[in-house]
PDB file of N, CA and C in Angstrom:
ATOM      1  N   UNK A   1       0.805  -1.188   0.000  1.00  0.00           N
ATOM      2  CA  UNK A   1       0.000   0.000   0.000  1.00  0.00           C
ATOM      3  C   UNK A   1       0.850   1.254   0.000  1.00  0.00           C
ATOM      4  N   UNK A   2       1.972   0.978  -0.344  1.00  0.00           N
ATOM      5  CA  UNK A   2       3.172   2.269  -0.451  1.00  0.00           C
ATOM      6  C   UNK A   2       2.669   3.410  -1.816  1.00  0.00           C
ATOM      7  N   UNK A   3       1.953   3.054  -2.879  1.00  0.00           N
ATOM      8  CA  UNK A   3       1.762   3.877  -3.532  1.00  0.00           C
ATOM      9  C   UNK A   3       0.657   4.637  -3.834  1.00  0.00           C
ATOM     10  N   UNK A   4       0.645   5.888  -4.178  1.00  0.00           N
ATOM     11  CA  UNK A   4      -0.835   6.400  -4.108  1.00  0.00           C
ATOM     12  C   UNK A   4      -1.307   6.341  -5.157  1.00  0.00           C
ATOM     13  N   UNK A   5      -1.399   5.634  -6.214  1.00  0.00           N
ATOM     14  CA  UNK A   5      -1.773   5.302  -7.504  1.00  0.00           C
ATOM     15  C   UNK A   5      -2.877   4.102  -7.263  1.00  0.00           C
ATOM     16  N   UNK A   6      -2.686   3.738  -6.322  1.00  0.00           N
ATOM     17  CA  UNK A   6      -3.891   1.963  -6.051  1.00  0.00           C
ATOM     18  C   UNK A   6      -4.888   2.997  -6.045  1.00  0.00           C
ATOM     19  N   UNK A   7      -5.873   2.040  -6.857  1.00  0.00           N
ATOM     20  CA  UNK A   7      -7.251   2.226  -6.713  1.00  0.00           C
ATOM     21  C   UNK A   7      -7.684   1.570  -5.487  1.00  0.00           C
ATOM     22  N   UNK A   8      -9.344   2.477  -5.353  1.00  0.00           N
ATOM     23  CA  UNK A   8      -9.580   2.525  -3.608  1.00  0.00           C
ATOM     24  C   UNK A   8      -9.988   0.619  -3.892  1.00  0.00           C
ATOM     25  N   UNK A   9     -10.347  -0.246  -5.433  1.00  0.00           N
ATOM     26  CA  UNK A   9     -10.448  -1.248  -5.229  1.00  0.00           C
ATOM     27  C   UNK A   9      -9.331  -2.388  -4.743  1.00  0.00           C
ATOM     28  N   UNK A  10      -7.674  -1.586  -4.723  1.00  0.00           N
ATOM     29  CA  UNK A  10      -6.585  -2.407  -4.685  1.00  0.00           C
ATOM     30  C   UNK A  10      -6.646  -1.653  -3.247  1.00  0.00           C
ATOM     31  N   UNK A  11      -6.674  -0.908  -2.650  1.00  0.00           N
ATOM     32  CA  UNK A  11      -6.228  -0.484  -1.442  1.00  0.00           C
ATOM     33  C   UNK A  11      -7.363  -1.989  -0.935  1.00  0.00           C
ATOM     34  N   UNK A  12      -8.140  -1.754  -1.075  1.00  0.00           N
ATOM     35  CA  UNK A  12      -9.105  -2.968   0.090  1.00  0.00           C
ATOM     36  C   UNK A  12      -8.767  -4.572  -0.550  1.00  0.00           C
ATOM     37  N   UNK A  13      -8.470  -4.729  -1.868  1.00  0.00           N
ATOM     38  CA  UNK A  13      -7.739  -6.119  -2.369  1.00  0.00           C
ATOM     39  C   UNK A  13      -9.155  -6.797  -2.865  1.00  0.00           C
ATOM     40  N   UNK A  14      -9.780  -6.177  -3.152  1.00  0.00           N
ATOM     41  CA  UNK A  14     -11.208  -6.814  -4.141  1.00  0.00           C
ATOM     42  C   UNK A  14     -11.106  -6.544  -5.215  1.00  0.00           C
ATOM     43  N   UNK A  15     -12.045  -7.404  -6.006  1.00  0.00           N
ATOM     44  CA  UNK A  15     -11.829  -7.000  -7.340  1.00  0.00           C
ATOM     45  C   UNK A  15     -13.238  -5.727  -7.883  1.00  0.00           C
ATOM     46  N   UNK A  16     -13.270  -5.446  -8.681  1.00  0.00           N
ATOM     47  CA  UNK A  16     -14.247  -4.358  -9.539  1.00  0.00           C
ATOM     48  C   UNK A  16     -15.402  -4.695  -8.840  1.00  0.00           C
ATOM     49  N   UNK A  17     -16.057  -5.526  -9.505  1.00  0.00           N
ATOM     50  CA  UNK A  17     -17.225  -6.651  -9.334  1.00  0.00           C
ATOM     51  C   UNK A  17     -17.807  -6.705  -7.846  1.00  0.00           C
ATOM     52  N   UNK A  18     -16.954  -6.181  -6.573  1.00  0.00           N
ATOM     53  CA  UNK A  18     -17.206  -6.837  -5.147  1.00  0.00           C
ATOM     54  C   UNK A  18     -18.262  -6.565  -5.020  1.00  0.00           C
ATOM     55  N   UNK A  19     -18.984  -7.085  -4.377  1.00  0.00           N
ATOM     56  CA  UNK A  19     -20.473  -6.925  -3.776  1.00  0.00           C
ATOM     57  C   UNK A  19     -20.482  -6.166  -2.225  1.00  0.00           C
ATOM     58  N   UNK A  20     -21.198  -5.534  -1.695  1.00  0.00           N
ATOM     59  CA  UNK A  20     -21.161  -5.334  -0.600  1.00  0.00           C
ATOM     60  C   UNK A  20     -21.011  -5.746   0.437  1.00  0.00           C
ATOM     61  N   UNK A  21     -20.997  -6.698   0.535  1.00  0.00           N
ATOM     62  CA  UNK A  21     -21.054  -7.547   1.443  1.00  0.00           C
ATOM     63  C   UNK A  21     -19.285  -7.823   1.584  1.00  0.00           C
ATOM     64  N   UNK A  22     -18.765  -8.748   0.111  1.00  0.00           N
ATOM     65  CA  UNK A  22     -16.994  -8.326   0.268  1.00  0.00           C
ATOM     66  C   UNK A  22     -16.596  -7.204   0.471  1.00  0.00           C
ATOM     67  N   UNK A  23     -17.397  -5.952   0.307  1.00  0.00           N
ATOM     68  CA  UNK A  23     -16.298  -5.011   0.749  1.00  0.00           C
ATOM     69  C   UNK A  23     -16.008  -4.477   2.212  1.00  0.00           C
ATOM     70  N   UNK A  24     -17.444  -4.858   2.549  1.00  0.00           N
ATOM     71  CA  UNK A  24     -17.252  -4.917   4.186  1.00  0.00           C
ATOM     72  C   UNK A  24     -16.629  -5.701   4.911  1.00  0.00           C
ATOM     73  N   UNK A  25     -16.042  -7.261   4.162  1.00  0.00           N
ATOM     74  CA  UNK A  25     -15.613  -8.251   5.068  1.00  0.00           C
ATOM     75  C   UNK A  25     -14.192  -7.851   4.231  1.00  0.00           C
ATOM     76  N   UNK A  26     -13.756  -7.062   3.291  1.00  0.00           N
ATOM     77  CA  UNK A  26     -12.362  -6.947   3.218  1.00  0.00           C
ATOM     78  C   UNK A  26     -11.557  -5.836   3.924  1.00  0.00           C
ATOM     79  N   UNK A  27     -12.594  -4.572   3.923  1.00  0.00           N
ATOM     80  CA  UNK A  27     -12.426  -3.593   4.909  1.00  0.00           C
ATOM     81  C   UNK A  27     -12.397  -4.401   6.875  1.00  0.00           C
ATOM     82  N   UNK A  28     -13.321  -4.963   7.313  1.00  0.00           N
ATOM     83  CA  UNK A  28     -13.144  -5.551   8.592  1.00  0.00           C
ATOM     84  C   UNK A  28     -11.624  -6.499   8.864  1.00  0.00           C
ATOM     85  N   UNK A  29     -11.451  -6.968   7.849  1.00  0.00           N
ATOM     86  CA  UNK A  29     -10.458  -7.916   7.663  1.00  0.00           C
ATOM     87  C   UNK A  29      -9.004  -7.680   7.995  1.00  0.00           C
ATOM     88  N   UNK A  30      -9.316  -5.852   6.700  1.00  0.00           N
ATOM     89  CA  UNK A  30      -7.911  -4.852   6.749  1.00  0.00           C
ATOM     90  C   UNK A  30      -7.621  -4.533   8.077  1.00  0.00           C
ATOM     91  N   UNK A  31      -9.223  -3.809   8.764  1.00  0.00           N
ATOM     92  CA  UNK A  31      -8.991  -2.979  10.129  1.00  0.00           C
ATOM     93  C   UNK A  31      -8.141  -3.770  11.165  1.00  0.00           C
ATOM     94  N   UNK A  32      -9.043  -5.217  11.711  1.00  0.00           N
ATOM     95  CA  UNK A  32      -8.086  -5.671  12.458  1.00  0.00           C
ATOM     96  C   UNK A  32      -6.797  -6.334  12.460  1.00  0.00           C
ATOM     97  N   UNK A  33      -5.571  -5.669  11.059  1.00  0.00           N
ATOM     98  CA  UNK A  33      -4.394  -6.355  10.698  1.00  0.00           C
ATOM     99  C   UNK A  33      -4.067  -4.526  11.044  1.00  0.00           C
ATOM    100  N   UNK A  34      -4.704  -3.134  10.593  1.00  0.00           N
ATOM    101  CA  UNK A  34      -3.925  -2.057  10.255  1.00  0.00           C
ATOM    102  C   UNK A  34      -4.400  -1.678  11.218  1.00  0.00           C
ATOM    103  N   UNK A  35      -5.384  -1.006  12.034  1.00  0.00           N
ATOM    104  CA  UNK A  35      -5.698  -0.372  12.788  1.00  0.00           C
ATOM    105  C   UNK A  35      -5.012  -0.065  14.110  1.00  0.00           C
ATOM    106  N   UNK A  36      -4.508   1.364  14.430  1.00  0.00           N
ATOM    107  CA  UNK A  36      -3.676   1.485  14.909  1.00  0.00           C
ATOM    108  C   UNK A  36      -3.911   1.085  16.393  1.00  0.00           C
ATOM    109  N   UNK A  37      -4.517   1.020  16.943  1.00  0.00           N
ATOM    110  CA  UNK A  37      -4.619   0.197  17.870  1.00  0.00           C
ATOM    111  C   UNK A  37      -4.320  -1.080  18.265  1.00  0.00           C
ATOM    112  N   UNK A  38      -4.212  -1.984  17.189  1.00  0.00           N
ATOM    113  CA  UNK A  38      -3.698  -3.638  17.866  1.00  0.00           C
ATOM    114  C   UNK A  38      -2.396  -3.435  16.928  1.00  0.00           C
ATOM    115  N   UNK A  39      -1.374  -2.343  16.175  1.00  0.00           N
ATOM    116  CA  UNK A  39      -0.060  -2.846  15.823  1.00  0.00           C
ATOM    117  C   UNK A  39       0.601  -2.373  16.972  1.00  0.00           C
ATOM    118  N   UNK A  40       2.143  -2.745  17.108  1.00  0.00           N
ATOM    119  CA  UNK A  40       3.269  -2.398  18.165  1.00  0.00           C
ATOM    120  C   UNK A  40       3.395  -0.827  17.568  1.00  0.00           C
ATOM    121  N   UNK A  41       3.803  -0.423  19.284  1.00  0.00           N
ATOM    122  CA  UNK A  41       3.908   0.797  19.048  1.00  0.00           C
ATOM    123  C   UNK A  41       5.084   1.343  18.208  1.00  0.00           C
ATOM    124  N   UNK A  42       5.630   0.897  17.601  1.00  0.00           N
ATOM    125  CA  UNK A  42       6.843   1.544  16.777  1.00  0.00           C
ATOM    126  C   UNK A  42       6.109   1.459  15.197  1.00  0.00           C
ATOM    127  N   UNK A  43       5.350   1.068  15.011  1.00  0.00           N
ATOM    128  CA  UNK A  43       4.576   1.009  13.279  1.00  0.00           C
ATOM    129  C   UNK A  43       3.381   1.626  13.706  1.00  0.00           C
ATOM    130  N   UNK A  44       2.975   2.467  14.764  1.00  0.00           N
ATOM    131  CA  UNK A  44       1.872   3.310  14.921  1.00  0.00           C
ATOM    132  C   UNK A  44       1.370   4.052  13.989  1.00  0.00           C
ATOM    133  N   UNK A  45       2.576   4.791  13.587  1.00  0.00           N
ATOM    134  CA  UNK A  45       2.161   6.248  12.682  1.00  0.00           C
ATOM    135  C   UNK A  45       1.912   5.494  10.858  1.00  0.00           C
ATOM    136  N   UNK A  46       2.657   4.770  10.520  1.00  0.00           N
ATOM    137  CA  UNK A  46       2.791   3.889   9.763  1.00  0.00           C
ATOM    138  C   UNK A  46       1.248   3.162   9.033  1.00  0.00           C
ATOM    139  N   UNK A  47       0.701   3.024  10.909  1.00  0.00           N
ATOM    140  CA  UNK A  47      -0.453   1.940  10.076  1.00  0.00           C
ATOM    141  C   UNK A  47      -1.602   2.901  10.463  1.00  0.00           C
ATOM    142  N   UNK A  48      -1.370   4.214  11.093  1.00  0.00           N
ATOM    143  CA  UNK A  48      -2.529   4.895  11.253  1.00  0.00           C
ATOM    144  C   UNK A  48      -2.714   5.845   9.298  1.00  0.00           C
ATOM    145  N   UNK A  49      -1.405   5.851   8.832  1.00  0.00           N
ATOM    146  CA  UNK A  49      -1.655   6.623   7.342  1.00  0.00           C
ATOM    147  C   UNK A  49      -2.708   4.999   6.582  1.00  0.00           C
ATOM    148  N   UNK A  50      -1.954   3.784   6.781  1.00  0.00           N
ATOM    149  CA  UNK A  50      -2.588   3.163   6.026  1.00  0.00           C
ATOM    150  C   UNK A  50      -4.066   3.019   6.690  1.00  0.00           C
ATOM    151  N   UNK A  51      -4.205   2.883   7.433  1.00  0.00           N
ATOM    152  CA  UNK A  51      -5.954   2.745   7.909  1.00  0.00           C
ATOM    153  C   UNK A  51      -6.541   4.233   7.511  1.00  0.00           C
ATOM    154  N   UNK A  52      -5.746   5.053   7.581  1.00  0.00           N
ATOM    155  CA  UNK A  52      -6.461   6.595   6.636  1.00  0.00           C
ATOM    156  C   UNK A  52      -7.333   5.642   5.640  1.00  0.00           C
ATOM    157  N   UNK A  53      -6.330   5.453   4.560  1.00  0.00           N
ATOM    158  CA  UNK A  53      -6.784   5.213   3.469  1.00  0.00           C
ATOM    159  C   UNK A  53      -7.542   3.734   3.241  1.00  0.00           C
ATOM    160  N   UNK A  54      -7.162   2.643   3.972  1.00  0.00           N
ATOM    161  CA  UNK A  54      -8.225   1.808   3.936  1.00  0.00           C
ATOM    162  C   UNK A  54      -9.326   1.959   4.238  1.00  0.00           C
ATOM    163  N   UNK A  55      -9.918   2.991   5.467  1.00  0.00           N
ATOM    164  CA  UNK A  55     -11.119   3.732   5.548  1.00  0.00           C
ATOM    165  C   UNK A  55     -11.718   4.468   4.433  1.00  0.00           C
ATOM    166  N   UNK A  56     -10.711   5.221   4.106  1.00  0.00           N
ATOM    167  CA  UNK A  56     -11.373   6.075   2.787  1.00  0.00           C
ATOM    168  C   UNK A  56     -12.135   5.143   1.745  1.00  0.00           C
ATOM    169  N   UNK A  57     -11.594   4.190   1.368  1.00  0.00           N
ATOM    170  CA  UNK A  57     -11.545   3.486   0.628  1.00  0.00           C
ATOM    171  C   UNK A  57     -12.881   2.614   0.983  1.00  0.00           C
ATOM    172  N   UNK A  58     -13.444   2.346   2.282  1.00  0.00           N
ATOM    173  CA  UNK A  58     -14.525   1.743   2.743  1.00  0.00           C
ATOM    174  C   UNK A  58     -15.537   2.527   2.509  1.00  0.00           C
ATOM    175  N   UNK A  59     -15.294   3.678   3.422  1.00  0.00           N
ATOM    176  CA  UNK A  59     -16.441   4.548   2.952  1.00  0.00           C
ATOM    177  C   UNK A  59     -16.645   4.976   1.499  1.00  0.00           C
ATOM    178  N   UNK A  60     -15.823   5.573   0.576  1.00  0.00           N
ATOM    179  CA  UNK A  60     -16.626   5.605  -0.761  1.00  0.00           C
ATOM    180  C   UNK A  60     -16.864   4.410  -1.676  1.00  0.00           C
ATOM    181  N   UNK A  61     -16.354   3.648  -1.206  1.00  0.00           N
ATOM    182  CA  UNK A  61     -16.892   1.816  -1.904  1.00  0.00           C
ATOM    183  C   UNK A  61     -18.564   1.283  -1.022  1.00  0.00           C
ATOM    184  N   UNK A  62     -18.568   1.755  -0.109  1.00  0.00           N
ATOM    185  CA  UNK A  62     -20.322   1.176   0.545  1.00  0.00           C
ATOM    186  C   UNK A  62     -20.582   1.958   0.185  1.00  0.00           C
ATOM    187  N   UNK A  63     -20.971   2.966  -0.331  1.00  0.00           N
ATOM    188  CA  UNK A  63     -22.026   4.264  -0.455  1.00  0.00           C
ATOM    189  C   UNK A  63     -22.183   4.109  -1.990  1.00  0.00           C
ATOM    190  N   UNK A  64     -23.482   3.092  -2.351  1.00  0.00           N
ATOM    191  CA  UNK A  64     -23.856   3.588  -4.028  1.00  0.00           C
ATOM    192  C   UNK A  64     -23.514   4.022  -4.725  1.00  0.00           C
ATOM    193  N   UNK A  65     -24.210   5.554  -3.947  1.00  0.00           N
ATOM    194  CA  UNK A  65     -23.730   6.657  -5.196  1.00  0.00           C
ATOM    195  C   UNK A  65     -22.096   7.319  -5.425  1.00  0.00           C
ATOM    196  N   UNK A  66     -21.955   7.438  -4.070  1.00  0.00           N
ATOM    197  CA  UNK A  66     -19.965   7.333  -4.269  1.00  0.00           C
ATOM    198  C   UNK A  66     -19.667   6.466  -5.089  1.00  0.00           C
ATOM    199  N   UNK A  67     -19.734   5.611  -5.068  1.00  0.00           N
ATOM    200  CA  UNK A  67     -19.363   4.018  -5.751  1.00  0.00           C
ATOM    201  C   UNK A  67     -19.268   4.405  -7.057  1.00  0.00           C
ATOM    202  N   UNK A  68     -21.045   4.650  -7.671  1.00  0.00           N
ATOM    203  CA  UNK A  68     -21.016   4.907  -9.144  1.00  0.00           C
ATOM    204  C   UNK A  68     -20.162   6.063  -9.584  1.00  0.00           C
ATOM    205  N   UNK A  69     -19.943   6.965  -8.796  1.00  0.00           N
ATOM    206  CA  UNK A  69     -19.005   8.489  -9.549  1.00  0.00           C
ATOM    207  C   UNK A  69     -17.859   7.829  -9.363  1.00  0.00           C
ATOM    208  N   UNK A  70     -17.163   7.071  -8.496  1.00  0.00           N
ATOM    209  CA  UNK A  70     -15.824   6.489  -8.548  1.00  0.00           C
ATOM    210  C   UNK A  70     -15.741   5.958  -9.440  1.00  0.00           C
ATOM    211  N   UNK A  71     -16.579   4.980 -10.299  1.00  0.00           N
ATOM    212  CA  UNK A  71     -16.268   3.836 -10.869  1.00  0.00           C
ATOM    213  C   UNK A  71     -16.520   4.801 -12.352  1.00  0.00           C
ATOM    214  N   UNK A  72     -17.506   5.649 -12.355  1.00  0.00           N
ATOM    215  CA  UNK A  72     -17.396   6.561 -13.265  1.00  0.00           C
ATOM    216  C   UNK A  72     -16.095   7.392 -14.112  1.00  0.00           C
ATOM    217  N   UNK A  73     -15.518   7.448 -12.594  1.00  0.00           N
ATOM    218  CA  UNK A  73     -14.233   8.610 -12.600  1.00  0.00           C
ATOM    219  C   UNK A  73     -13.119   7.285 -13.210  1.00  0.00           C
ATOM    220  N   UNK A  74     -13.095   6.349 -12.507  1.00  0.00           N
ATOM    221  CA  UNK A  74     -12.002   5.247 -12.363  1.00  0.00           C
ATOM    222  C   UNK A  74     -12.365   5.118 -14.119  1.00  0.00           C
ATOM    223  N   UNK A  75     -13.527   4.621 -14.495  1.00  0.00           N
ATOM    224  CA  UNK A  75     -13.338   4.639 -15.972  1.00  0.00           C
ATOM    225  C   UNK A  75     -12.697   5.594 -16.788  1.00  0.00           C
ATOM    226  N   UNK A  76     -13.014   6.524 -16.439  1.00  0.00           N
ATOM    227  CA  UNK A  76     -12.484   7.602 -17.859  1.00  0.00           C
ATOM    228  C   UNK A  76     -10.924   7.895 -17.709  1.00  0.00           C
ATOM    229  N   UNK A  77     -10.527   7.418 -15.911  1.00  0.00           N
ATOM    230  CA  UNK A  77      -9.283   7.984 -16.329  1.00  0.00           C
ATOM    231  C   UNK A  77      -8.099   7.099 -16.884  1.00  0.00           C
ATOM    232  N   UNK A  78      -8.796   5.947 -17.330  1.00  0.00           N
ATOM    233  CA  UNK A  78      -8.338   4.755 -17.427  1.00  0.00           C
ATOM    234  C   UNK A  78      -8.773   4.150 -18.900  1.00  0.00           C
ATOM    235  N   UNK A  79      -9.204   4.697 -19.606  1.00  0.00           N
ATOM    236  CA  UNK A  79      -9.899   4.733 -20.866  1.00  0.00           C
ATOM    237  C   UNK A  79      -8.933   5.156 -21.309  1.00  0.00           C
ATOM    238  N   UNK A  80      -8.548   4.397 -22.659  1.00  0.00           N
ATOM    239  CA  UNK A  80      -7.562   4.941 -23.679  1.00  0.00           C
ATOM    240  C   UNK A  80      -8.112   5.213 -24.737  1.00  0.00           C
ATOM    241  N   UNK A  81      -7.654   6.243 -25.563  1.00  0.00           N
ATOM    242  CA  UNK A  81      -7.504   6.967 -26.388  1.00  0.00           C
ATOM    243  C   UNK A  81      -7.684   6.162 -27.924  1.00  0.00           C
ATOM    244  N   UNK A  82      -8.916   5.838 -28.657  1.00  0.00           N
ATOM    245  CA  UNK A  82      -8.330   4.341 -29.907  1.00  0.00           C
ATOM    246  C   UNK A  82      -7.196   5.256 -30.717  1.00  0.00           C
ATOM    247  N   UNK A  83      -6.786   6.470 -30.959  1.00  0.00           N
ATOM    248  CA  UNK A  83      -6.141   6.828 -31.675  1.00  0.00           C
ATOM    249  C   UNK A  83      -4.717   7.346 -31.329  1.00  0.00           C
ATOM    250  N   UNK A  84      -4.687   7.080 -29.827  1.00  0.00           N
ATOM    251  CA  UNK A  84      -3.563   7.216 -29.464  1.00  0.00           C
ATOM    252  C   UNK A  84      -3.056   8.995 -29.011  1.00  0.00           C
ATOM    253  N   UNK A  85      -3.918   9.684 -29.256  1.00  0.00           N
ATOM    254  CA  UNK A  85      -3.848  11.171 -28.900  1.00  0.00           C
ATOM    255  C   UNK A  85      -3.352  11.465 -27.456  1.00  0.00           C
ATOM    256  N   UNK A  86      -4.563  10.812 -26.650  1.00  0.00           N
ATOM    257  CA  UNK A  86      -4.261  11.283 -25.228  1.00  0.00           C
ATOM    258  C   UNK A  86      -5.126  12.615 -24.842  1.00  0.00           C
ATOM    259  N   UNK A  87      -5.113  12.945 -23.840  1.00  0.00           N
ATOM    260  CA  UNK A  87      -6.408  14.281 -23.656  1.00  0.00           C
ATOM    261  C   UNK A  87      -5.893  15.349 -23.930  1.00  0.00           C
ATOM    262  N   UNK A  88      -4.397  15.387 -24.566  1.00  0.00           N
ATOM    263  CA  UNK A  88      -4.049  16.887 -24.482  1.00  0.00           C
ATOM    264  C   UNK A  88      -3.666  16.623 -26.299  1.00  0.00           C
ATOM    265  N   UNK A  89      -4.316  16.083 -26.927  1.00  0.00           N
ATOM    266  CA  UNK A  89      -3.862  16.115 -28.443  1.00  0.00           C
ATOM    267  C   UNK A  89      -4.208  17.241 -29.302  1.00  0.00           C
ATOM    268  N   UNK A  90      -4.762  18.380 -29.596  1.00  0.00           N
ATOM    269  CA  UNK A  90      -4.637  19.777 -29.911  1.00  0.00           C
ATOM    270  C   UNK A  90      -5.235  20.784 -29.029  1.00  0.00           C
ATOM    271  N   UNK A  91      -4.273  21.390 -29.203  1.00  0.00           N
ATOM    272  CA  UNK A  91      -4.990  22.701 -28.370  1.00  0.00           C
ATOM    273  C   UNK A  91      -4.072  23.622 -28.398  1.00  0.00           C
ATOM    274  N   UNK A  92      -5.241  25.051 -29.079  1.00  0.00           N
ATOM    275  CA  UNK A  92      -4.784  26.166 -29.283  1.00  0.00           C
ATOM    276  C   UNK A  92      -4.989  27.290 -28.243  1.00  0.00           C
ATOM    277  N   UNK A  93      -4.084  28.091 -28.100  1.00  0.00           N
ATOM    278  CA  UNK A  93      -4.063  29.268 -27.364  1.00  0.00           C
ATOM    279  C   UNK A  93      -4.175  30.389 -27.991  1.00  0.00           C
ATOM    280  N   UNK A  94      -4.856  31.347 -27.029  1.00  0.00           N
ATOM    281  CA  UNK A  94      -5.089  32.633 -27.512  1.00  0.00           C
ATOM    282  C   UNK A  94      -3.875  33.430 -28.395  1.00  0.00           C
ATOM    283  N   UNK A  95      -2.784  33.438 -28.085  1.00  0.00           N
ATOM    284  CA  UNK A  95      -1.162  33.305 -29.341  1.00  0.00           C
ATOM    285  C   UNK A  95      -1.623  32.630 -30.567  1.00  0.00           C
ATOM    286  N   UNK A  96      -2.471  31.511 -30.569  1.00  0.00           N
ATOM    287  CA  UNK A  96      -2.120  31.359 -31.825  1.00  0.00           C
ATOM    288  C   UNK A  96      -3.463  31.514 -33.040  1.00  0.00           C
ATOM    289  N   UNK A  97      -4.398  32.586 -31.908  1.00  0.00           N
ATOM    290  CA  UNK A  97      -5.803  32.720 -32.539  1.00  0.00           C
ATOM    291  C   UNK A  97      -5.645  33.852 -33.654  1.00  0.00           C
ATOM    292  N   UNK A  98      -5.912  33.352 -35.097  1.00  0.00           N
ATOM    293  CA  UNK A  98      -5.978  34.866 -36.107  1.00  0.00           C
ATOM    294  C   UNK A  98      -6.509  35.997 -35.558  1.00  0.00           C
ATOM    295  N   UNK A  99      -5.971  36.588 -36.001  1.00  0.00           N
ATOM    296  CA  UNK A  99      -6.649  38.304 -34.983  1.00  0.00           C
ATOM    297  C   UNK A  99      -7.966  38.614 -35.776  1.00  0.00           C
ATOM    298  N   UNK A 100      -8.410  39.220 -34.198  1.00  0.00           N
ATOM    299  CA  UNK A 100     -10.198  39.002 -34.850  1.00  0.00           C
ATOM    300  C   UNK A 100     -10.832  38.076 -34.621  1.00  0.00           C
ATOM    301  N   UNK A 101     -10.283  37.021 -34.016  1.00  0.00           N
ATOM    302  CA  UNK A 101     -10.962  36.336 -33.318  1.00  0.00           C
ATOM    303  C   UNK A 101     -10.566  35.790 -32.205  1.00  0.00           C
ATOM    304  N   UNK A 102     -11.363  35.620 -31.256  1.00  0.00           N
ATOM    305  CA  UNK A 102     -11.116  35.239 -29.863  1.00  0.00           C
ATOM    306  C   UNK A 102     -10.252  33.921 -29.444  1.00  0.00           C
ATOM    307  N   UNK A 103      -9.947  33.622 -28.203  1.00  0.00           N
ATOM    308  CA  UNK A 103      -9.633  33.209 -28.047  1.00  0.00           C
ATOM    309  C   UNK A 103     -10.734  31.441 -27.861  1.00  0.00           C
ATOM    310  N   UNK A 104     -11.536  31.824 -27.722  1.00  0.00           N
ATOM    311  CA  UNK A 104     -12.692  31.168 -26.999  1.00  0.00           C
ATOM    312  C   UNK A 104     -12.884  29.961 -28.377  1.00  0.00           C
ATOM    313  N   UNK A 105     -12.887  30.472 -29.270  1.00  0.00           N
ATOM    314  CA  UNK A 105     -13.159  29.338 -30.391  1.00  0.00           C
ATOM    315  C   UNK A 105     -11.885  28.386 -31.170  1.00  0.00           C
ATOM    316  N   UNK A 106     -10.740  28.615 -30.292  1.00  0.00           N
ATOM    317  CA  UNK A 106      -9.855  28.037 -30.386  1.00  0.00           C
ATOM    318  C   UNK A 106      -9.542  27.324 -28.772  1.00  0.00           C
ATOM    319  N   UNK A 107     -10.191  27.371 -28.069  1.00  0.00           N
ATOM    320  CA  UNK A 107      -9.775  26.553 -26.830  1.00  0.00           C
ATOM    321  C   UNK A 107      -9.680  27.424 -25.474  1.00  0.00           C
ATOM    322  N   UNK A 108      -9.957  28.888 -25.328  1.00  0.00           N
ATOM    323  CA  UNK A 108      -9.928  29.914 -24.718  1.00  0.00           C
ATOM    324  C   UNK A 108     -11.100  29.705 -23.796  1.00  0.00           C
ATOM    325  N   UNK A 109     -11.288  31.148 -22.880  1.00  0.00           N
ATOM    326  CA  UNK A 109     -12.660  31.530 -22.670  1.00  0.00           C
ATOM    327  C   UNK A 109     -13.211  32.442 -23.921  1.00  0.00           C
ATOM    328  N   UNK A 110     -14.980  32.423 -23.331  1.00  0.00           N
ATOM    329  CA  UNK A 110     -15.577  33.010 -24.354  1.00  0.00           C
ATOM    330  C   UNK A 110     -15.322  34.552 -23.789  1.00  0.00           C
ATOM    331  N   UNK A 111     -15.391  35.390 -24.746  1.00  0.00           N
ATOM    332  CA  UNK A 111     -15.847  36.657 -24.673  1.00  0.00           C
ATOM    333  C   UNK A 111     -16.623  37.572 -25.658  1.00  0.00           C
ATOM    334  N   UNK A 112     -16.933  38.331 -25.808  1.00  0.00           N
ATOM    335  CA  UNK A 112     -17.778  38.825 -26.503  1.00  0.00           C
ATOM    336  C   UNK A 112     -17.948  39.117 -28.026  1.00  0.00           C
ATOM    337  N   UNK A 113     -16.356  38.827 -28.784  1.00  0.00           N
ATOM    338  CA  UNK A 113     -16.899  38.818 -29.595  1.00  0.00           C
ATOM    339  C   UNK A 113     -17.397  37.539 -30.218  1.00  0.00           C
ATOM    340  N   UNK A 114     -17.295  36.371 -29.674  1.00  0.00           N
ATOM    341  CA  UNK A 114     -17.771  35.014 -29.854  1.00  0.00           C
ATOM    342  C   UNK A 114     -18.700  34.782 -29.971  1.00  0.00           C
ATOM    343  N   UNK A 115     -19.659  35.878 -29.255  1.00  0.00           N
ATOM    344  CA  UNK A 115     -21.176  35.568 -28.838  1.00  0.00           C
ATOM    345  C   UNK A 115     -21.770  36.266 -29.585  1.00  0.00           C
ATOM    346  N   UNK A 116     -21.807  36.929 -30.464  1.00  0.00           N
ATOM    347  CA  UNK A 116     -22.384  37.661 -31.839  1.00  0.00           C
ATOM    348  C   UNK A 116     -22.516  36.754 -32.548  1.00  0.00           C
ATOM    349  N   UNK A 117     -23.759  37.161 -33.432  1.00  0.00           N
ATOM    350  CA  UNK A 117     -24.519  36.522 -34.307  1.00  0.00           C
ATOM    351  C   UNK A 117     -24.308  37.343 -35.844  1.00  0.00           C
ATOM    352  N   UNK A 118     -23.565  37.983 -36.313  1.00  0.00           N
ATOM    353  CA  UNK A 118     -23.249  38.664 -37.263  1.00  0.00           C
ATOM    354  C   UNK A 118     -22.396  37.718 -38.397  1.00  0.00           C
TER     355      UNK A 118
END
C-alpha cells in the first residue's frame, strides 16, 4: 500500500465486481491487521496513514452513489484513447488565434466577440 496510484479497489484487495457484502468483510479484515490500535507501538504512525486510506476506501466503496461516480471517474481515467492522442492532443491558445478572433473558439474563454450573431 506504499503507492498512491492503487485504486480505492486495490487499497481494500477486491476486485471491480465486489459486492457489498466483500467489501465490508475486506475492509473488517484490513482494520483488524492495520488499525492502529492492535499494531506495536513503533509502526503506529505507519499503520494509522494506512488505515487513513483503507477507511477512505470503505467509505466511498459502501455508499452507491460514491461508488457509481468512482467507478465513473475510475473509468475515464483509465480509458484509452483508440487513436492514441491522449487528452491533451490539440490545443490552441489565444497566441495562436488569427486576430479578430477570440480566443474562446480556439480553446480559450468566451468573450464577446464570440457571442455575436453577425
Amino acid at each position: 500500500m506504499a503507492s498512491a496510484s492503487l485504486s480505492l479497489y486495490e487499497v481494500l484487495g477486491i476486485p471491480t465486481s465486489a459486492t457489498g457484502g466483500e467489501i465490508k468483510a475486506a475492509y473488517r479484515r484490513l482494520a483488524r491487521t492495520c488499525h492502529p490500535d492492535v499494531v506495536s507501538v513503533s509502526r503506529r504512525e505507519v499503520s494509522a496513514d494506512e488505515f487513513k486510506r483503507i477507511h477512505s476506501a470503505y467509505s466511498t466503496l459502501s455508499d452507491p452513489d460514491q461508488r457509481k461516480n468512482y467507478d465513473r471517474d475510475l473509468y475515464h481515467r483509465h480509458r484509452r484513447d483508440p487513436f492514441g492522442f491522449g487528452s491533451s492532443s490539440i490545443h490552441c491558445n489565444s497566441a495562436a488565434a488569427p486576430s479578430g478572433y477570440s480566443a474562446a473558439v480556439y480553446g480559450g474563454r468566451r468573450n464577446w466577440e464570440t457571442d455575436q450573431c453577425w
